[in-house]
N, C-alpha and C. Protein backbone atom coordinates (compact mmCIF):
# COMPACT_ATOMS: atom_id res chain seq x y z
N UNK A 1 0.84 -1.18 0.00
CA UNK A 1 0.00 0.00 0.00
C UNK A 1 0.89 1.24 0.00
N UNK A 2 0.25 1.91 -0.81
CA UNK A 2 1.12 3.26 -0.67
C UNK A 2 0.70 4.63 -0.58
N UNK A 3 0.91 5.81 -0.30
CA UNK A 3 -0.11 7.25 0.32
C UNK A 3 -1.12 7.47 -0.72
N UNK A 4 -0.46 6.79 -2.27
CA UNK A 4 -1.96 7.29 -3.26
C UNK A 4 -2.58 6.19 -3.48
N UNK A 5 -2.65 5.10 -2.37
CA UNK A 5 -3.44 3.81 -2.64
C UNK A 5 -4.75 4.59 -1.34
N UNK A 6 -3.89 5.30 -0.23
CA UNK A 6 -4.91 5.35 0.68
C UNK A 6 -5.67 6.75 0.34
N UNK A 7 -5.12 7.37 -0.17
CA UNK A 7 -6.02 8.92 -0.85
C UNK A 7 -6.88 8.26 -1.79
N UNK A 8 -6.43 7.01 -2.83
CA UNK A 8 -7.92 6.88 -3.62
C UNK A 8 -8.88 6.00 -2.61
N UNK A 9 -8.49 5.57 -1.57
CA UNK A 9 -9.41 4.64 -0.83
C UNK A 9 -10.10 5.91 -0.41
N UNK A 10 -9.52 6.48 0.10
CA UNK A 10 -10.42 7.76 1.06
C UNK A 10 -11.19 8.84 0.30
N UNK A 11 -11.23 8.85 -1.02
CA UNK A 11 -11.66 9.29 -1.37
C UNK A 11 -13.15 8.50 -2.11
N UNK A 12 -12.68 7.45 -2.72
CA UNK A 12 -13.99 6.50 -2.59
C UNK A 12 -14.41 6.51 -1.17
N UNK A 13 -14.23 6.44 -0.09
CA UNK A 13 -15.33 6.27 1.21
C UNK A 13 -16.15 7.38 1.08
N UNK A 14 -15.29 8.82 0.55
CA UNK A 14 -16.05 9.80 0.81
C UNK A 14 -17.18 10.41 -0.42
N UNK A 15 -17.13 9.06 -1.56
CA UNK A 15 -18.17 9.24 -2.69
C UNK A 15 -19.00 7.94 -2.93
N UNK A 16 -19.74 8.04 -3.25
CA UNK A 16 -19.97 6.69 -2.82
C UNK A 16 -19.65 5.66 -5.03
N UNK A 17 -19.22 6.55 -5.68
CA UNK A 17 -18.27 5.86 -6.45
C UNK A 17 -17.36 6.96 -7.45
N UNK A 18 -16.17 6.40 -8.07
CA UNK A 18 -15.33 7.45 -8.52
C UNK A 18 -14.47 6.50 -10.21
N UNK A 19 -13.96 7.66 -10.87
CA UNK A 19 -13.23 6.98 -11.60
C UNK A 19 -11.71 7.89 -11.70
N UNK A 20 -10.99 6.87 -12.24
CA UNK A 20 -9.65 7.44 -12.15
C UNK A 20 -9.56 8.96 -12.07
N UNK A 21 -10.21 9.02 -13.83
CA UNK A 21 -10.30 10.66 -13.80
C UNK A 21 -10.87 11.60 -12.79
N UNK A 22 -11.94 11.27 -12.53
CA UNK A 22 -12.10 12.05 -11.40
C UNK A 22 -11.65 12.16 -9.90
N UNK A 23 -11.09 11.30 -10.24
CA UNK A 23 -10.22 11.02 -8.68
C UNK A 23 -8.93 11.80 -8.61
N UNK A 24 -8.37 11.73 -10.31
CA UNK A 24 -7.40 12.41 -10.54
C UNK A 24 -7.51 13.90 -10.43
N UNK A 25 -8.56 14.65 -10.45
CA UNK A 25 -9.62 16.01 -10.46
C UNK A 25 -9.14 15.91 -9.24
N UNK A 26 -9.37 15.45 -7.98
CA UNK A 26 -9.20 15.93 -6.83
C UNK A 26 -8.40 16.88 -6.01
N UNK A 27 -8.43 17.61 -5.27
CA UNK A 27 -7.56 18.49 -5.11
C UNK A 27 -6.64 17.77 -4.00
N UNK A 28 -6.71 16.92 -3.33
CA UNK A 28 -5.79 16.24 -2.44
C UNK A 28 -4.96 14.84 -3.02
N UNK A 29 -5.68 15.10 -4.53
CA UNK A 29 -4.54 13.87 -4.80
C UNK A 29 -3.70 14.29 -5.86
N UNK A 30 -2.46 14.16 -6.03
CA UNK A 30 -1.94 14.72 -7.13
C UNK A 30 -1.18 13.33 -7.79
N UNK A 31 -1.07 12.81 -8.69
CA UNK A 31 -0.59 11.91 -9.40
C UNK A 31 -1.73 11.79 -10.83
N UNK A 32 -0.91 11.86 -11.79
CA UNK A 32 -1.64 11.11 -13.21
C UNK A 32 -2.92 10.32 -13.33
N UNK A 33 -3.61 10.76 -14.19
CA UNK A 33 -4.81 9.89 -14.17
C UNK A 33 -4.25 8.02 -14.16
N UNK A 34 -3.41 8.12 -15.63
CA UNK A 34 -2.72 7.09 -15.78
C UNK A 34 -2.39 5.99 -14.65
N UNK A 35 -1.59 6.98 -13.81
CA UNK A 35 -1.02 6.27 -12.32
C UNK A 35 -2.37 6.19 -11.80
N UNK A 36 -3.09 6.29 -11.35
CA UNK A 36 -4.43 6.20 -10.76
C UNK A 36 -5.34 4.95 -11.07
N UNK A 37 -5.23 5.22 -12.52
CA UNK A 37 -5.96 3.72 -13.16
C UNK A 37 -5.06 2.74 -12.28
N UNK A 38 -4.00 2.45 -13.04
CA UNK A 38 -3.15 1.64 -12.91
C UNK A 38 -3.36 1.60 -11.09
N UNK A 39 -3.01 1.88 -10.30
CA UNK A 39 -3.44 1.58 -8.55
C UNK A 39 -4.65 1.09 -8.65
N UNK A 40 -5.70 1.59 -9.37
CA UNK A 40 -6.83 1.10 -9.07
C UNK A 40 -7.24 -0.15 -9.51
N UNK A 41 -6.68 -1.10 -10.48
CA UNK A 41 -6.50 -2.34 -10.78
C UNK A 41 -5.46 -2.99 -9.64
N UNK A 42 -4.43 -2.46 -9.57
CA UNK A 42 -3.99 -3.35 -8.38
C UNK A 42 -4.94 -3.50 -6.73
N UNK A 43 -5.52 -2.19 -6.45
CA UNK A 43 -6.35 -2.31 -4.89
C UNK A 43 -7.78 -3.00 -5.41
N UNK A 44 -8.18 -2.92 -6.81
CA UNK A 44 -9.01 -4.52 -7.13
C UNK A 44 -9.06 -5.68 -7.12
N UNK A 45 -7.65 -6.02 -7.52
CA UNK A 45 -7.02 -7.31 -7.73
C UNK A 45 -6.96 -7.67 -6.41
N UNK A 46 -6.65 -6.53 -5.11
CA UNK A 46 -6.35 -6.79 -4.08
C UNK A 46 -7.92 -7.07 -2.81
N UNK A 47 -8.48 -6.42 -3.31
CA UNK A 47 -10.05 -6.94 -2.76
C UNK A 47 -10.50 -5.69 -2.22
N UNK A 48 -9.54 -4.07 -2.14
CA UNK A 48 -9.67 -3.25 -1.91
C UNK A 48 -11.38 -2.32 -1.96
N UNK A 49 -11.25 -2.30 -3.40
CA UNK A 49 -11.93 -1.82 -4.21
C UNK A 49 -12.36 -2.77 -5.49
N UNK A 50 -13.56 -2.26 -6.00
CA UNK A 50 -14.74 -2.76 -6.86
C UNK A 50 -14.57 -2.27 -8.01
N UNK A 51 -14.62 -2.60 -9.42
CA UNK A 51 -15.51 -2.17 -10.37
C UNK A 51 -16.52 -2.75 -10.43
N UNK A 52 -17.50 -1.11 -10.44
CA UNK A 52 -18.71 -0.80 -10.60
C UNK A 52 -19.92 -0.78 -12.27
N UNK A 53 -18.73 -0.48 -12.95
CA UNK A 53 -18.83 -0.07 -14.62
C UNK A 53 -17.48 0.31 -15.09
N UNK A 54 -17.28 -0.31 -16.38
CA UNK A 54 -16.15 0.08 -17.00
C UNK A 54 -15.48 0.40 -16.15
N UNK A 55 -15.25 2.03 -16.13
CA UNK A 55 -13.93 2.27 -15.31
C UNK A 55 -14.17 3.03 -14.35
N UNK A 56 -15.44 2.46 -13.53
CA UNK A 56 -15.72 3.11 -12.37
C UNK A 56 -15.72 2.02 -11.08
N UNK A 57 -15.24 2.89 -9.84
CA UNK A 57 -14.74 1.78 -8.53
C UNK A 57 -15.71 2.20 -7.27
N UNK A 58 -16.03 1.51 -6.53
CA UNK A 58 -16.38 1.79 -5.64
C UNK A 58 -15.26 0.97 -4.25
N UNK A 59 -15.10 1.15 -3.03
CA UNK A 59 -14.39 1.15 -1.98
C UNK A 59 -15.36 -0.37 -1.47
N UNK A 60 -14.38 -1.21 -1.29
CA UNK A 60 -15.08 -2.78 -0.37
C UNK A 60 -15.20 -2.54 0.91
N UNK A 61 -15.81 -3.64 1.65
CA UNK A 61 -15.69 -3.65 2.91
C UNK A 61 -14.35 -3.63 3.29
N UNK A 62 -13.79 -4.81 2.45
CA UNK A 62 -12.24 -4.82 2.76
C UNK A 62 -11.29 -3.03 3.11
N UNK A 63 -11.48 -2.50 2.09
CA UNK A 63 -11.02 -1.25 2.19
C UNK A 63 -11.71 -0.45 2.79
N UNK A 64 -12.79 -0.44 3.55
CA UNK A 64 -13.06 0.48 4.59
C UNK A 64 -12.49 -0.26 5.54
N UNK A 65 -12.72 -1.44 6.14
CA UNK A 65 -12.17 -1.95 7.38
C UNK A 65 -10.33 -1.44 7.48
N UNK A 66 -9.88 -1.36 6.05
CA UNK A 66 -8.39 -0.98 6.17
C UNK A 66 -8.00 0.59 6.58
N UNK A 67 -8.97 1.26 6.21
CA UNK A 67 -8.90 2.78 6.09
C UNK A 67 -9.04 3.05 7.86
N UNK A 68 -10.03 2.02 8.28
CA UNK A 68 -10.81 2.22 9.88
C UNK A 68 -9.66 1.83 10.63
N UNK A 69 -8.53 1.17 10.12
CA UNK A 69 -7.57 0.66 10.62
C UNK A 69 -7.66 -0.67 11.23
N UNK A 70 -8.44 -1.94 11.29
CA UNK A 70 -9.10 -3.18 11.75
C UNK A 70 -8.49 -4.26 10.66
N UNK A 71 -7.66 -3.85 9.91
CA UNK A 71 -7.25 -4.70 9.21
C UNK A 71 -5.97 -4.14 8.61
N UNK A 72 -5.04 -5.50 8.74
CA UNK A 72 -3.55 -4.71 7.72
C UNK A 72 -3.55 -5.49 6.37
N UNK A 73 -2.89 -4.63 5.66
CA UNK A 73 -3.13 -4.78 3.96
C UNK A 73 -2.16 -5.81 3.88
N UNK A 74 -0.99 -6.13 4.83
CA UNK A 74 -0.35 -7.52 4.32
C UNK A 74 -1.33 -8.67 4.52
N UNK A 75 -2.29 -8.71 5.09
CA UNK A 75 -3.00 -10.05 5.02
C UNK A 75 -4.00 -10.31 3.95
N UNK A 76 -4.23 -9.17 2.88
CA UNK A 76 -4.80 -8.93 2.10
C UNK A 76 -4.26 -10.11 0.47
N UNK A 77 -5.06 -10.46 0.02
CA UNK A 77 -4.54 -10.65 -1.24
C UNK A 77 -3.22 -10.15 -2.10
N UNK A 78 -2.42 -10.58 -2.29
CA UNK A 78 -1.33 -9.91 -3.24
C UNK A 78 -2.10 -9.68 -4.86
N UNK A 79 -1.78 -8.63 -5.18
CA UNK A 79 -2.37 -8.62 -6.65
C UNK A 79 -1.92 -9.53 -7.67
N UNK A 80 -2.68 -10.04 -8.65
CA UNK A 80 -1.74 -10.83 -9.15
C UNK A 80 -1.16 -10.10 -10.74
N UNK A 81 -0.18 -10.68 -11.21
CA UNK A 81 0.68 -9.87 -12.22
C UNK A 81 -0.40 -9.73 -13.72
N UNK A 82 -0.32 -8.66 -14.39
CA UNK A 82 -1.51 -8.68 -15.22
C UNK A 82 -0.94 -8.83 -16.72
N UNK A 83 -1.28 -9.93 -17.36
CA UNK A 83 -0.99 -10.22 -18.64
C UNK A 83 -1.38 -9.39 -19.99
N UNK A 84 -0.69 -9.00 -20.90
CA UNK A 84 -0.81 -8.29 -21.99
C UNK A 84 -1.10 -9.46 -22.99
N UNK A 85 -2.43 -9.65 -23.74
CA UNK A 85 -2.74 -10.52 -24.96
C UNK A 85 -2.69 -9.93 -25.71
């Protein structure tokens, strides 16, 4: 986990759904839409977070219980490596 894994978590808690781009819009997060996507497939893969539609996420239980602090992200799923076809 890393500070812009927990700014997009916290920012999904505080919408009740988001997409890269607009997450990237935010004024407390600063990193690339690009970089954003890309986290947001890994805290999926990880059980973090949801897609909702295409390329929209919503925040799991998993990732609120992590944000609430009741859970640590090493016991979490490792993402797994994502193949190019």
């Amino acid at each position: 986990m890393t500070l812009l894994d927990d700014r997009i978590l916290e920012h999904l808690a505080d919408e009740s759904w988001s997409s890269p781009s607009l997450i990237a819009s935010s004024v407390y997060i600063e990193a690339p839409e690009g970089t954003i996507r890309d986290r947001c497939k890994l805290l999926a893969d990880a059980g973090m977070i949801a897609p909702i539609h295409r390329n929209a996420y919503e925040i799991t239980t998993w990732g609120q219980l992590y944000l609430d602090g009741e859970i640590d992200a090493a016991h979490q799923p490792y993402p797994r490596k994502r193949t190019i076809l």
